[in-house]
N, C-alpha and C. Protein backbone atom coordinates (compact mmCIF):
# COMPACT_ATOMS: atom_id res chain seq x y z
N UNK A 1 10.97 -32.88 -15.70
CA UNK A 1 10.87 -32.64 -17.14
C UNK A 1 9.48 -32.13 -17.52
N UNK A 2 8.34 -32.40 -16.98
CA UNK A 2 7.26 -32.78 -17.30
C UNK A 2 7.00 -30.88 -17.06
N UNK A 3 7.51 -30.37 -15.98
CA UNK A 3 7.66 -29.13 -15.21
C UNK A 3 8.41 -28.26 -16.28
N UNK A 4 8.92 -28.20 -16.86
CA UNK A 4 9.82 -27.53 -17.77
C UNK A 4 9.43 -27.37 -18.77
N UNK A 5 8.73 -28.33 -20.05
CA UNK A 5 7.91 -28.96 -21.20
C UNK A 5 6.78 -27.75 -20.59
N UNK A 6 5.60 -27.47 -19.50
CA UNK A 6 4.84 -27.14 -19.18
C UNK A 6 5.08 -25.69 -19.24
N UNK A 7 6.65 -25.13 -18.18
CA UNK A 7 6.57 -23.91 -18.77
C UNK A 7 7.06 -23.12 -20.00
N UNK A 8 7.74 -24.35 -20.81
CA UNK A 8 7.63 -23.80 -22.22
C UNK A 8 6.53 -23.41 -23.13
N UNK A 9 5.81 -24.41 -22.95
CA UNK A 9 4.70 -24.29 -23.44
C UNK A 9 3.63 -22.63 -22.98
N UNK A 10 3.78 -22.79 -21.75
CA UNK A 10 2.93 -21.59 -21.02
C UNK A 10 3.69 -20.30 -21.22
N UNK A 11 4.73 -20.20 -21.66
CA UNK A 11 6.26 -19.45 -22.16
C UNK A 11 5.28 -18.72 -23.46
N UNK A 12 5.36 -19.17 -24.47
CA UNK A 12 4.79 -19.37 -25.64
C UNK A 12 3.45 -18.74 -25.48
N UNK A 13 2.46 -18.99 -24.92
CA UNK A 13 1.24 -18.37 -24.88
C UNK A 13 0.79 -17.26 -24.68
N UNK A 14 2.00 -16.90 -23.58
CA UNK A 14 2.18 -15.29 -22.48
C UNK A 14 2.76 -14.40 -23.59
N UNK A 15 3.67 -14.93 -24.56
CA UNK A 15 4.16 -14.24 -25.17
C UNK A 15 3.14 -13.86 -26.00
N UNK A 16 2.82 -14.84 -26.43
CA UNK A 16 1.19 -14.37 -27.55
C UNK A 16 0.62 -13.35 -27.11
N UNK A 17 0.22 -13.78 -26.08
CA UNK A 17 -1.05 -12.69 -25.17
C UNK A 17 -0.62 -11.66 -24.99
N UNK A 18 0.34 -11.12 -24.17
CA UNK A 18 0.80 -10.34 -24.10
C UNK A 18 1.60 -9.38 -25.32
N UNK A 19 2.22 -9.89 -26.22
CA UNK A 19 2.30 -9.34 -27.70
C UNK A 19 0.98 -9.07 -28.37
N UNK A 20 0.11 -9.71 -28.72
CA UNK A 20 -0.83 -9.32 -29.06
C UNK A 20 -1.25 -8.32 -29.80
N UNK A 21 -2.04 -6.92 -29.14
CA UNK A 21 -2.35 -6.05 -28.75
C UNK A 21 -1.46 -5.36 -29.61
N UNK A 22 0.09 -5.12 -29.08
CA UNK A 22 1.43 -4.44 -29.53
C UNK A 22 1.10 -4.65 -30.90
N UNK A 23 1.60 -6.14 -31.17
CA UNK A 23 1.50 -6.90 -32.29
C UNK A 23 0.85 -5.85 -33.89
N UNK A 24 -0.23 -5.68 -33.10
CA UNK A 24 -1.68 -5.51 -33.87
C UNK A 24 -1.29 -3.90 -34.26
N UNK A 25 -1.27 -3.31 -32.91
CA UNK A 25 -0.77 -1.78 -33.26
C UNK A 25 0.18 -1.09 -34.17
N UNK A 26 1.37 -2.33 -33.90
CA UNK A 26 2.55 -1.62 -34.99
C UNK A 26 2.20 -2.52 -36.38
N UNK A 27 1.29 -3.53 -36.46
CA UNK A 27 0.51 -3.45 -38.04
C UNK A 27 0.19 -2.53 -38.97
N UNK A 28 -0.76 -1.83 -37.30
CA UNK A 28 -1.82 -0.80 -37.96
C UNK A 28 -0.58 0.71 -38.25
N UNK A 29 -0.10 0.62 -37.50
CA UNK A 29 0.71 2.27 -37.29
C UNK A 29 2.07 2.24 -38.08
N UNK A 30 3.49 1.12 -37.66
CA UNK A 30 4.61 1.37 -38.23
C UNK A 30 5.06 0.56 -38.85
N UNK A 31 4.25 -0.60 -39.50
CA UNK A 31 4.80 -1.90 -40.02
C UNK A 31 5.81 -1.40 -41.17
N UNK A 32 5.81 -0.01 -41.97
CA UNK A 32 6.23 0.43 -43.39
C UNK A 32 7.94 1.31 -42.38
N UNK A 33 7.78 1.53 -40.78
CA UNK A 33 8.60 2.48 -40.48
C UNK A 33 10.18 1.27 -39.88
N UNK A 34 9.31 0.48 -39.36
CA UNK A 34 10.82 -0.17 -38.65
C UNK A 34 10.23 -1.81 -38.13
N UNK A 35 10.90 -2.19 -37.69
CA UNK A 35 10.95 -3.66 -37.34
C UNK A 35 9.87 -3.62 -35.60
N UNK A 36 8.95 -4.64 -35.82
CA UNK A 36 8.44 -5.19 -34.70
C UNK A 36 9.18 -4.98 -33.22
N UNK A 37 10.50 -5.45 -33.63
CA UNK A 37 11.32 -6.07 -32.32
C UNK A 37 12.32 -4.76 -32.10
N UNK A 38 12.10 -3.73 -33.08
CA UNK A 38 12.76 -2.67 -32.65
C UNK A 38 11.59 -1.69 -32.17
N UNK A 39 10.71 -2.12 -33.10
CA UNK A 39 9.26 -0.57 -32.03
C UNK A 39 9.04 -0.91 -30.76
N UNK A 40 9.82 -2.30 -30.09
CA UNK A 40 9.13 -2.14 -28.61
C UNK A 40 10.36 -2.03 -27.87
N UNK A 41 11.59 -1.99 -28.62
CA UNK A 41 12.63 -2.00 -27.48
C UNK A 41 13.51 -3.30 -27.92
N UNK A 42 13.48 -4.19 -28.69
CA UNK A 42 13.88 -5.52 -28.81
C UNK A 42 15.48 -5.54 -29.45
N UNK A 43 16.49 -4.56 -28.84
CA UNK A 43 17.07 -3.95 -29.80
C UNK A 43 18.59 -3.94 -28.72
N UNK A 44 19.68 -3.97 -29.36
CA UNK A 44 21.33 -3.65 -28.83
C UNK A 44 21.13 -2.65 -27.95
N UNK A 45 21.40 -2.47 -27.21
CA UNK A 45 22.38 -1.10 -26.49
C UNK A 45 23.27 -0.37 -27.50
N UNK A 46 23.49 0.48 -27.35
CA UNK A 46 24.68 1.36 -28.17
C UNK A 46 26.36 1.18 -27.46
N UNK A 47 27.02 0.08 -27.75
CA UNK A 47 28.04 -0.46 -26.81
C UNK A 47 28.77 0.98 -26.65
N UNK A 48 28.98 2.47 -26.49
CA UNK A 48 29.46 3.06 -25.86
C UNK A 48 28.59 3.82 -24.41
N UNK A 49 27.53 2.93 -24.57
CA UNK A 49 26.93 3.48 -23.54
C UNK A 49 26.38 2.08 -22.30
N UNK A 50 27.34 0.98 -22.75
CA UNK A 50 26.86 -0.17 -22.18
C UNK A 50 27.30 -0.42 -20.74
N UNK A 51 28.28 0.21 -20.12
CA UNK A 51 28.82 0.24 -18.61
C UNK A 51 28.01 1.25 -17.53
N UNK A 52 27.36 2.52 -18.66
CA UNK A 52 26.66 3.09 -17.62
C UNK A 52 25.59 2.52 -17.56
N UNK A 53 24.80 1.93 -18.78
CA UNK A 53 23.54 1.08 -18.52
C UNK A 53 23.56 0.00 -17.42
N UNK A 54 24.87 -0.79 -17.45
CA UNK A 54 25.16 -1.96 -16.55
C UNK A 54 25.01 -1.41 -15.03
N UNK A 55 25.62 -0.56 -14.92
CA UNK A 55 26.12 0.38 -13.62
C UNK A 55 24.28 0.94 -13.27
N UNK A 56 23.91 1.16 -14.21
CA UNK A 56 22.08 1.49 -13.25
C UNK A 56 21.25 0.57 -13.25
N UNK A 57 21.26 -0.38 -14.16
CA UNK A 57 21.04 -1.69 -14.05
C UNK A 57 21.20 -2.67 -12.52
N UNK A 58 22.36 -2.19 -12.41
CA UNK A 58 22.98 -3.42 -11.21
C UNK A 58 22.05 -2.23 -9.98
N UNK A 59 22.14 -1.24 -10.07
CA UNK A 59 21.43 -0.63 -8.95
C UNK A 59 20.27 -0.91 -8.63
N UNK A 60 19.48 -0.48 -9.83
CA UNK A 60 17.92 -1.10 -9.72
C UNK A 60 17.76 -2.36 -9.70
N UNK A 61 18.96 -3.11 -9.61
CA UNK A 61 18.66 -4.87 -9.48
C UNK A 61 18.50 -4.89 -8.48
N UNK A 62 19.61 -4.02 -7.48
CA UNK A 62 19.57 -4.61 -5.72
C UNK A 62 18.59 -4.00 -5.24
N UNK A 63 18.03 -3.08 -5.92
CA UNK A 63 16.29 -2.73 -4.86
C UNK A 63 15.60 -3.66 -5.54
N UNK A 64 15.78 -4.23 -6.68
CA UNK A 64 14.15 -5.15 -6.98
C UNK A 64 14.62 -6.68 -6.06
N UNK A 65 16.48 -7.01 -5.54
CA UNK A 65 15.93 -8.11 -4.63
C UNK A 65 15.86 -7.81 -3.58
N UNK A 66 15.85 -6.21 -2.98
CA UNK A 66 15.17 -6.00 -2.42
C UNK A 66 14.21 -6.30 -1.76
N UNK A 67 13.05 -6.05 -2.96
CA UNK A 67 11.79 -5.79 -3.13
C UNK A 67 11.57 -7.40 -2.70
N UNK A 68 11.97 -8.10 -3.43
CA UNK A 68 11.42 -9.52 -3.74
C UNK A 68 11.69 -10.20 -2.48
N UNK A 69 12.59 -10.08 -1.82
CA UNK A 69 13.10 -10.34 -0.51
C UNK A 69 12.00 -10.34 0.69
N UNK A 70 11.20 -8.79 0.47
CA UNK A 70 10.66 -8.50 1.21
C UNK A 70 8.75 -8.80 1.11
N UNK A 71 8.96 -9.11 -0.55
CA UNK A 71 7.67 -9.10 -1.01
C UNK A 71 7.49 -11.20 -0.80
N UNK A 72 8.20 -11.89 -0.63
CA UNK A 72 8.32 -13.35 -0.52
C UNK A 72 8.11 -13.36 0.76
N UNK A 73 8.78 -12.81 1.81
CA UNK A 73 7.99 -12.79 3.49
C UNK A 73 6.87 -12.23 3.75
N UNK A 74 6.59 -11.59 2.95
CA UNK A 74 5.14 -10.85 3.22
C UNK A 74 4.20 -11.70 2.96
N UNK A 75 4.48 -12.51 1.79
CA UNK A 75 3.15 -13.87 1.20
C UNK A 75 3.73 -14.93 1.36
N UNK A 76 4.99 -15.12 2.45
CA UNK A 76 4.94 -16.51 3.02
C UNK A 76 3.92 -17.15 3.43
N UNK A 77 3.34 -18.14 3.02
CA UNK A 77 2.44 -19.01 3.65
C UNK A 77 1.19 -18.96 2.44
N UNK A 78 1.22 -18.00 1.80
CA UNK A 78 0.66 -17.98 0.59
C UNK A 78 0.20 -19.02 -0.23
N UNK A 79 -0.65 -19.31 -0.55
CA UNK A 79 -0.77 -20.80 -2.13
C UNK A 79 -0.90 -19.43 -3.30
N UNK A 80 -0.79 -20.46 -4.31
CA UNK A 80 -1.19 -20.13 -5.93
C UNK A 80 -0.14 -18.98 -5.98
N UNK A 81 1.06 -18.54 -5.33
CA UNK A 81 1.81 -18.34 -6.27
C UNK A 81 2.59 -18.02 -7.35
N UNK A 82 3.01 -17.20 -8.03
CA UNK A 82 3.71 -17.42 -9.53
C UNK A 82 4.39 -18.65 -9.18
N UNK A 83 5.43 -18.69 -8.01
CA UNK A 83 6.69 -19.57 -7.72
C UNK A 83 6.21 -20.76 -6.80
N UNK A 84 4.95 -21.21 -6.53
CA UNK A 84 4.54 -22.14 -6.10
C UNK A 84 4.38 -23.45 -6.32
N UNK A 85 4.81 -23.36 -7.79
CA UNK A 85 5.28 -24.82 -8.11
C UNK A 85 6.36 -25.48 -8.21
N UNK A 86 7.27 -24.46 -7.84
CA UNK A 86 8.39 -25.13 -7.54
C UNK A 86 9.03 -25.11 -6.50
N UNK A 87 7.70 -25.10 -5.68
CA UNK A 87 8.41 -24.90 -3.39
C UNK A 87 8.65 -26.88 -3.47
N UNK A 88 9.91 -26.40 -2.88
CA UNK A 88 10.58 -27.96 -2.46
C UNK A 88 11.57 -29.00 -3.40
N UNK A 89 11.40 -28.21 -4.21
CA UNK A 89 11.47 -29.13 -5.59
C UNK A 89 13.37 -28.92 -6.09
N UNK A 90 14.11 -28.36 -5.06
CA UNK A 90 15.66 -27.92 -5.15
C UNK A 90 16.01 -27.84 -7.01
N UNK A 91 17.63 -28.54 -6.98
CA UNK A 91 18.22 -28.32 -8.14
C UNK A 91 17.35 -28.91 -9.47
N UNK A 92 16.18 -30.07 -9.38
CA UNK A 92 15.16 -30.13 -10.11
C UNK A 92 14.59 -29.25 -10.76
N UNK A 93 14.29 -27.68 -10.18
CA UNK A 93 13.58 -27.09 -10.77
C UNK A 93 14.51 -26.08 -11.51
N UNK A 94 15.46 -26.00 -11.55
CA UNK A 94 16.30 -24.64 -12.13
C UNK A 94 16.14 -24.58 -13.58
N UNK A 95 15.94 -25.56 -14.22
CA UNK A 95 15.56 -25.30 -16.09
C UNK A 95 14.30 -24.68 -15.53
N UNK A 96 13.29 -25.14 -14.82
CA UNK A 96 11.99 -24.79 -15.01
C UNK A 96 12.04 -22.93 -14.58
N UNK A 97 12.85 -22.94 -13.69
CA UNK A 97 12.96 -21.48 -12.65
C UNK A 97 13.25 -20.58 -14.19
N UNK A 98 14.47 -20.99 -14.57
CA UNK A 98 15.26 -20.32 -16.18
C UNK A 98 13.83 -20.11 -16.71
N UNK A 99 13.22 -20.70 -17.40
CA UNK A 99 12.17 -20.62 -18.63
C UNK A 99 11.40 -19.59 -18.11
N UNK A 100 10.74 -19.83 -17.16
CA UNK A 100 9.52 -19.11 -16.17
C UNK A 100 10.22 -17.27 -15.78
N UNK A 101 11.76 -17.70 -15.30
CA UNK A 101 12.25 -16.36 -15.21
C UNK A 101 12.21 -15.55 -16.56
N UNK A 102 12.98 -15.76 -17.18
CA UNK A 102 13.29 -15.47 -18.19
C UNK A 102 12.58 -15.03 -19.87
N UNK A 103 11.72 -16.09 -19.93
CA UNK A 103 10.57 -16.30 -20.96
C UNK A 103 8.76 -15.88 -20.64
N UNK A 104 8.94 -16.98 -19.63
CA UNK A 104 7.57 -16.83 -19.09
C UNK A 104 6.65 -15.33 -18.67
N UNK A 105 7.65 -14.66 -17.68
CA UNK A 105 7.01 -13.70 -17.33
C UNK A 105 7.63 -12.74 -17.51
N UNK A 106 9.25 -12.83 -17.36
CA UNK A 106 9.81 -10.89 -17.53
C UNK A 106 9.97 -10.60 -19.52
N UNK A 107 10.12 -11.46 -20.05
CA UNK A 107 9.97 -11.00 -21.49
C UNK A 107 8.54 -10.64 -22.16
N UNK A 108 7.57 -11.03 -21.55
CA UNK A 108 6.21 -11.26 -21.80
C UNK A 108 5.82 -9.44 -21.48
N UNK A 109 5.85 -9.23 -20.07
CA UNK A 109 5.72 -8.18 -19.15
C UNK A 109 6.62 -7.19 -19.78
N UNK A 110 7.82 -7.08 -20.25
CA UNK A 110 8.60 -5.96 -20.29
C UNK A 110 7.96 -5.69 -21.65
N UNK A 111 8.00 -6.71 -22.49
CA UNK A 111 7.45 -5.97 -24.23
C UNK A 111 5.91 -5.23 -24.32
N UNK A 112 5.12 -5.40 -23.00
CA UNK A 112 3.75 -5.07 -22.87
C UNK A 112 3.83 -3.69 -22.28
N UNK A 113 4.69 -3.92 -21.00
CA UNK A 113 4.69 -2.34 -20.23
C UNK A 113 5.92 -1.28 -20.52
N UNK A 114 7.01 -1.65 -20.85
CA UNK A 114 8.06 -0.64 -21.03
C UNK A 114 8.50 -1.03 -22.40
N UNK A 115 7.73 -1.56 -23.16
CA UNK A 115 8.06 -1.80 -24.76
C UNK A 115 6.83 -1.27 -25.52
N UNK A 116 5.51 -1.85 -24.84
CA UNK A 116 4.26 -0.96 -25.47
C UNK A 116 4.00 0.28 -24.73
N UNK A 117 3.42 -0.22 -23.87
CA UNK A 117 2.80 0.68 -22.94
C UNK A 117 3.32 2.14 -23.10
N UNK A 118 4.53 2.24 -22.15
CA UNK A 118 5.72 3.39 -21.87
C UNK A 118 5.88 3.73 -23.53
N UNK A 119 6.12 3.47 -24.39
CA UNK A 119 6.71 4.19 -25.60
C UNK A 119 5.52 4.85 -26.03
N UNK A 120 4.49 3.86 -25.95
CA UNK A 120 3.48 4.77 -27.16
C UNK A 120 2.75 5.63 -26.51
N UNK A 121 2.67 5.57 -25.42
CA UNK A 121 2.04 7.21 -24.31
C UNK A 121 3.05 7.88 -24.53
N UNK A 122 4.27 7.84 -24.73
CA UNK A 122 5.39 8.57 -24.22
C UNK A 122 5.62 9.69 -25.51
N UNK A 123 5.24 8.90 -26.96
CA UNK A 123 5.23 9.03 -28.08
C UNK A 123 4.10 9.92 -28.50
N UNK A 124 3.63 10.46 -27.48
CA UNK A 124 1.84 11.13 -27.77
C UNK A 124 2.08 12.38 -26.06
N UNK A 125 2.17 11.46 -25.36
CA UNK A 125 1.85 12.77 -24.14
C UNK A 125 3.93 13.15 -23.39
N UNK A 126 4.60 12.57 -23.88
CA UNK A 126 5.98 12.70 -23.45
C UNK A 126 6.12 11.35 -22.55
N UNK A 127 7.54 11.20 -22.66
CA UNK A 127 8.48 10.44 -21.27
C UNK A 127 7.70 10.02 -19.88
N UNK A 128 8.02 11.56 -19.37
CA UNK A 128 6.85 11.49 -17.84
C UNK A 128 5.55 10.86 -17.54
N UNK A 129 4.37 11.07 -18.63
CA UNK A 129 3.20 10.44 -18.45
C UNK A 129 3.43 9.08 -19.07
N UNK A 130 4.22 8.47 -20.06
CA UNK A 130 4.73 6.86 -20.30
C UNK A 130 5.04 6.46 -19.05
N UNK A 131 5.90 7.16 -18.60
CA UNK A 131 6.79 6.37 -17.65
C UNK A 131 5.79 5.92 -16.01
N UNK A 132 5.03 6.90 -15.81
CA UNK A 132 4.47 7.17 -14.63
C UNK A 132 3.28 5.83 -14.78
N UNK A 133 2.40 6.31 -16.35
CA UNK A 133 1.37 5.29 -16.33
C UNK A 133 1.87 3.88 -15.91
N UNK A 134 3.05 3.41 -16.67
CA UNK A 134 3.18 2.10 -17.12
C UNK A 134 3.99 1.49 -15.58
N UNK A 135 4.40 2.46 -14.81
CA UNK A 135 4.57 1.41 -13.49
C UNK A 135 3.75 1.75 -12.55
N UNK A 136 2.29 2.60 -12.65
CA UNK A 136 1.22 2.36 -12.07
C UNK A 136 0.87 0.78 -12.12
N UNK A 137 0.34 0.51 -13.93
CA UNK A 137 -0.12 -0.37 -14.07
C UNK A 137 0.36 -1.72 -13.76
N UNK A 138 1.58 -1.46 -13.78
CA UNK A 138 2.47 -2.30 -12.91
C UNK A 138 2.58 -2.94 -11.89
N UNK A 139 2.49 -1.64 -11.31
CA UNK A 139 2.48 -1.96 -9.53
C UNK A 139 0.78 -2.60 -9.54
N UNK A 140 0.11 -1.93 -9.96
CA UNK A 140 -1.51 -2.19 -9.98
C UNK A 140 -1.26 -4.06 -9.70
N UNK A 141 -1.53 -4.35 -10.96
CA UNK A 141 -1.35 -6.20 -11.37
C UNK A 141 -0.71 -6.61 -10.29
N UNK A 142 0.76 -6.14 -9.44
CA UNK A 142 1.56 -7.24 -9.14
C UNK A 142 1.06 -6.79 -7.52
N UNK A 143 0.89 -5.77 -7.39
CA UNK A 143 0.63 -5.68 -5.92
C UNK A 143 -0.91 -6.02 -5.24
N UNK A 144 -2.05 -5.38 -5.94
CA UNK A 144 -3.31 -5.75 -5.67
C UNK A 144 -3.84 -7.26 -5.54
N UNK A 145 -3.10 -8.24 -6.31
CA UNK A 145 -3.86 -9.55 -6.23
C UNK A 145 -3.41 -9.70 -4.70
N UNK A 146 -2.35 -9.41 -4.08
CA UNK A 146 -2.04 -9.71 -2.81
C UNK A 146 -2.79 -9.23 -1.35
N UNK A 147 -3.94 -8.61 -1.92
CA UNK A 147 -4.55 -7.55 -0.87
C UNK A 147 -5.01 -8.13 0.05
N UNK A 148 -6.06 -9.37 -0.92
CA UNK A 148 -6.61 -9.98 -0.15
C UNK A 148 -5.72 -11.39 1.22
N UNK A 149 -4.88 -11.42 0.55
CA UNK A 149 -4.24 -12.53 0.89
C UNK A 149 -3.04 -12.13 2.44
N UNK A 150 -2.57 -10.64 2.41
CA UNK A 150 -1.47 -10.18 2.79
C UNK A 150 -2.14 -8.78 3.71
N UNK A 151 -3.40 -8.58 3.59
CA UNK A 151 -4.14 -7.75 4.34
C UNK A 151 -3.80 -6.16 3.51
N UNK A 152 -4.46 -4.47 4.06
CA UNK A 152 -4.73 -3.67 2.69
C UNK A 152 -3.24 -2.98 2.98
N UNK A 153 -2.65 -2.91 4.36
CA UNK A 153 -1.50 -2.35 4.57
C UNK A 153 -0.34 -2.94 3.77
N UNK A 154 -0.25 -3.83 3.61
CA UNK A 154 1.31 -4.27 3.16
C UNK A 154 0.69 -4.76 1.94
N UNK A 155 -0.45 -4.92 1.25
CA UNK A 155 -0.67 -5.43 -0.49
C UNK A 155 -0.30 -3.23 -0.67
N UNK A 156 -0.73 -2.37 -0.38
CA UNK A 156 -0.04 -1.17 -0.58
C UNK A 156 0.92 -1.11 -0.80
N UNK A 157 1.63 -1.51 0.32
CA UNK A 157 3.01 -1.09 0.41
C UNK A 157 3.78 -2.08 -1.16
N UNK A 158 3.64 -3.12 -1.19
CA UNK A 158 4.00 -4.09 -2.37
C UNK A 158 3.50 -3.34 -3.73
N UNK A 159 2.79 -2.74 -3.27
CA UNK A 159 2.50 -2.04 -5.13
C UNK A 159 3.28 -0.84 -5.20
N UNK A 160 2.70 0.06 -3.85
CA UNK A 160 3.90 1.39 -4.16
C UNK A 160 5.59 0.95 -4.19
N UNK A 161 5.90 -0.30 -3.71
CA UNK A 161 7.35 -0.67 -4.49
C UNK A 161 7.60 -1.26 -5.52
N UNK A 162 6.20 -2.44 -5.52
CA UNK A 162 6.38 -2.53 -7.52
C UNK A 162 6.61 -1.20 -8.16
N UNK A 163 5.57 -0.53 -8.41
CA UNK A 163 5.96 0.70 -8.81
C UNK A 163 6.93 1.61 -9.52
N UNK A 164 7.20 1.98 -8.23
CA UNK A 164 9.20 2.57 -7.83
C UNK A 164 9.83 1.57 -8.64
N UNK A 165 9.97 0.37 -8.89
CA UNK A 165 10.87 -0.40 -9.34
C UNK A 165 10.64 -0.04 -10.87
N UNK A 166 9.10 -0.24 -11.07
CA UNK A 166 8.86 -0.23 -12.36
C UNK A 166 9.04 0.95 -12.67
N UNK A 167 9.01 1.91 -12.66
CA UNK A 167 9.51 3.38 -13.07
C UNK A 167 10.71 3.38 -13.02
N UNK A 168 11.91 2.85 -12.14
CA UNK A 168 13.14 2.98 -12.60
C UNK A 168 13.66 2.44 -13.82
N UNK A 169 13.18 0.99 -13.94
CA UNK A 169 13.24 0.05 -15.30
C UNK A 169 12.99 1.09 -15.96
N UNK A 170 12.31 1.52 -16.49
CA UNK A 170 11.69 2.36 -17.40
C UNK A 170 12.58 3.38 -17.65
N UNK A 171 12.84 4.26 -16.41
CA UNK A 171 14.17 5.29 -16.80
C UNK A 171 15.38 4.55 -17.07
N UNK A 172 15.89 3.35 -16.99
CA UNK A 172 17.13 2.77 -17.33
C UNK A 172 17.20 2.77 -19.00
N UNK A 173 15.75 2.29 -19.13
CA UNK A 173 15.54 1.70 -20.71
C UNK A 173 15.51 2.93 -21.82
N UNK A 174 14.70 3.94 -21.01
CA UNK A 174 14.35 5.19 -21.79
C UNK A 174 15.59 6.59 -21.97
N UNK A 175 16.47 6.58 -20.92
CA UNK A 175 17.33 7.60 -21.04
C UNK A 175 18.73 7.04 -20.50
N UNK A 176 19.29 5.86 -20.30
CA UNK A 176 20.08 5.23 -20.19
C UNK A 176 20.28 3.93 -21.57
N UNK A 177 19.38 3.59 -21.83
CA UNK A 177 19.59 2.76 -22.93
C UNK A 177 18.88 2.81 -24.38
N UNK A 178 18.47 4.16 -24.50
CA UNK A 178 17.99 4.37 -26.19
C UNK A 178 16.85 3.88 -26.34
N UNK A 179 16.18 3.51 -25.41
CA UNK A 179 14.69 2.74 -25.71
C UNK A 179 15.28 0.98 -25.58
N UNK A 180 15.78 0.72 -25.61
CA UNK A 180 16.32 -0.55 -25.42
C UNK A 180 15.35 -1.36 -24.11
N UNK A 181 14.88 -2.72 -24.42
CA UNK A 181 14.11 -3.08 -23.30
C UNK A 181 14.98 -4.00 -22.64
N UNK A 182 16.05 -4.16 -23.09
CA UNK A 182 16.84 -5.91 -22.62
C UNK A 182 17.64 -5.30 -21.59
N UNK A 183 17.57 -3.77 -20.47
CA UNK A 183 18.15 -3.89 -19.39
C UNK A 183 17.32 -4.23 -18.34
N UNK A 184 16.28 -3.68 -18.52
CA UNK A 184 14.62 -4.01 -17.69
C UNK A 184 14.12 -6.09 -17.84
N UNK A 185 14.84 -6.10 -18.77
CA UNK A 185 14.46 -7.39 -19.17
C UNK A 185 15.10 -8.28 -18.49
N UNK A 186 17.10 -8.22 -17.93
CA UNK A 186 17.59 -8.48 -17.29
C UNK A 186 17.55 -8.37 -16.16
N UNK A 187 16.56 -7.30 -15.27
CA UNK A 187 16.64 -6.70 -14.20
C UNK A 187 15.35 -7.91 -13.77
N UNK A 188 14.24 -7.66 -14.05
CA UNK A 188 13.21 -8.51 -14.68
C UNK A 188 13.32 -10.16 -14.25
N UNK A 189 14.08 -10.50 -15.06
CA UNK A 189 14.65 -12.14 -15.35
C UNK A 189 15.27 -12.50 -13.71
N UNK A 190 15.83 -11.31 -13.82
CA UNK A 190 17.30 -11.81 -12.21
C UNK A 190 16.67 -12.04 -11.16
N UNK A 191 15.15 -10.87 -10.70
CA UNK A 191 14.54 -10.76 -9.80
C UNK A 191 13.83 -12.20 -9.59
N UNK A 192 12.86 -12.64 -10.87
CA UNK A 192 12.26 -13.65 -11.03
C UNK A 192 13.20 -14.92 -10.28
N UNK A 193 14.15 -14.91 -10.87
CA UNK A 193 14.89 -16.45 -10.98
C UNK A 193 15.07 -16.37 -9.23
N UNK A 194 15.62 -15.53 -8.85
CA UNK A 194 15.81 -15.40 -7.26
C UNK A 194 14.67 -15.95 -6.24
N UNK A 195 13.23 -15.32 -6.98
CA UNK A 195 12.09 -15.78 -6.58
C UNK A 195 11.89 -17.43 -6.21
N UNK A 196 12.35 -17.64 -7.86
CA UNK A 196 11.71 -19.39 -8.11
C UNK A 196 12.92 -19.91 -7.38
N UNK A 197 14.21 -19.59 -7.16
CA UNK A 197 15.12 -20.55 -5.86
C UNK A 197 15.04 -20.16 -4.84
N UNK A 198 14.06 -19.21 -4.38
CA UNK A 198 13.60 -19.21 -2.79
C UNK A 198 12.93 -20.25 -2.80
N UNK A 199 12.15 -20.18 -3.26
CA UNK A 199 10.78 -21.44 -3.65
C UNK A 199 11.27 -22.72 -3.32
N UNK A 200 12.17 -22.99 -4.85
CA UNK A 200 12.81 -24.52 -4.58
C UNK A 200 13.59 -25.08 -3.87
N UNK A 201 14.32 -23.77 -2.71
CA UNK A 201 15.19 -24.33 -1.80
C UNK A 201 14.45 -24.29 -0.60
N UNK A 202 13.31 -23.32 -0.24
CA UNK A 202 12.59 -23.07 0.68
C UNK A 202 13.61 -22.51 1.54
N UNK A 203 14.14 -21.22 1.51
CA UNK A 203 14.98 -20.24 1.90
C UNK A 203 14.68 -19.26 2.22
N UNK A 204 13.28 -18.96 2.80
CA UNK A 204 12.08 -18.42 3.40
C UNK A 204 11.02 -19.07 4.03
């Protein structure tokens, strides 16, 4: 419980932090044009276009567990973690895995990089330079902290597939789903949760 309470709480903060910034921008720029939760993506699908979204969705899901598959053996043996607090900890941790998947980090992350990021470059220099920057920066964050830990060959290789992943999200959201962030968000969430029950079953 105590584990769950904790990542609600830390749920809540990320969102702050990471909104922020956005937050502040569509104050300054579109507060008079449209809704918060629609300038970053926070928004329906267009249900006649919801099977092909699902259908590239489910694709880019199986390379990100892929990814995660491959990116969890690579920092086996690893401390500190995102999913390190819940190695060992089995059906105990699955509210905590939910919050952390779901809240904690892929809703936090998607409204920053393919809700801020990607739209408002995209909105000034086109699509291509949104899309390209925002799963640089992507890959940047999620692959580099591992450099040191995972040696310079394979913390590379983990970013040039963050990356790739994150640029597909991005094309799902941007020309498959209307700007919509909640397929990236799902893609996002699924990868995560997979993470935190490797962890708690120790299935790696």
């Amino acid at each position: 419980m105590e584990l769950f309470i904790n990542k609600v709480v830390s749920s809540v903060l990320e969102i702050i932090l990471f909104s922020l910034v956005p937050f502040i921008w569509w104050l300054i720029t579109s507060r008079k044009k449209e809704s918060f939760f629609h300038w970053v993506g926070l928004k329906k699908v267009d249900g006649a276009k919801t099977k092909a979204v699902i259908k590239a969705a489910a694709i880019v899901e199986v390379c990100f567990l892929a990814l995660s598959f491959y990116m969890l053996y690579a920092v086996k043996g690893v401390e500190d973690l995102a999913t390190s607090e819940f190695t060992g900890l089995g059906v105990k941790a699955l509210p905590a895995i939910l919050v952390y998947a779901l809240i904690n980090t892929a809703l936090p992350e998607e409204i920053l990089f393919r809700g801020f990021i990607l739209k408002r470059i995209a909105s000034r220099f086109g699509y291509n330079a949104g899309n390209y920057i925002q799963c640089i920066l992507f890959g940047f964050l999620h692959g580099a902290m591992f450099i040191k830990s995972v040696g310079l060959v394979t913390g590379i290789l983990i970013t040039c597939f963050t990356m790739a992943i994150a640029w597909c999200m991005g094309h799902v959201n941007e020309k498959k789903a209307d700007g919509s962030i909640l397929p990236s968000w799902g893609i996002h969430a699924a990868a995560n949760i997979f993470s935190g029950i490797v962890a708690a079953f120790a299935l790696i």
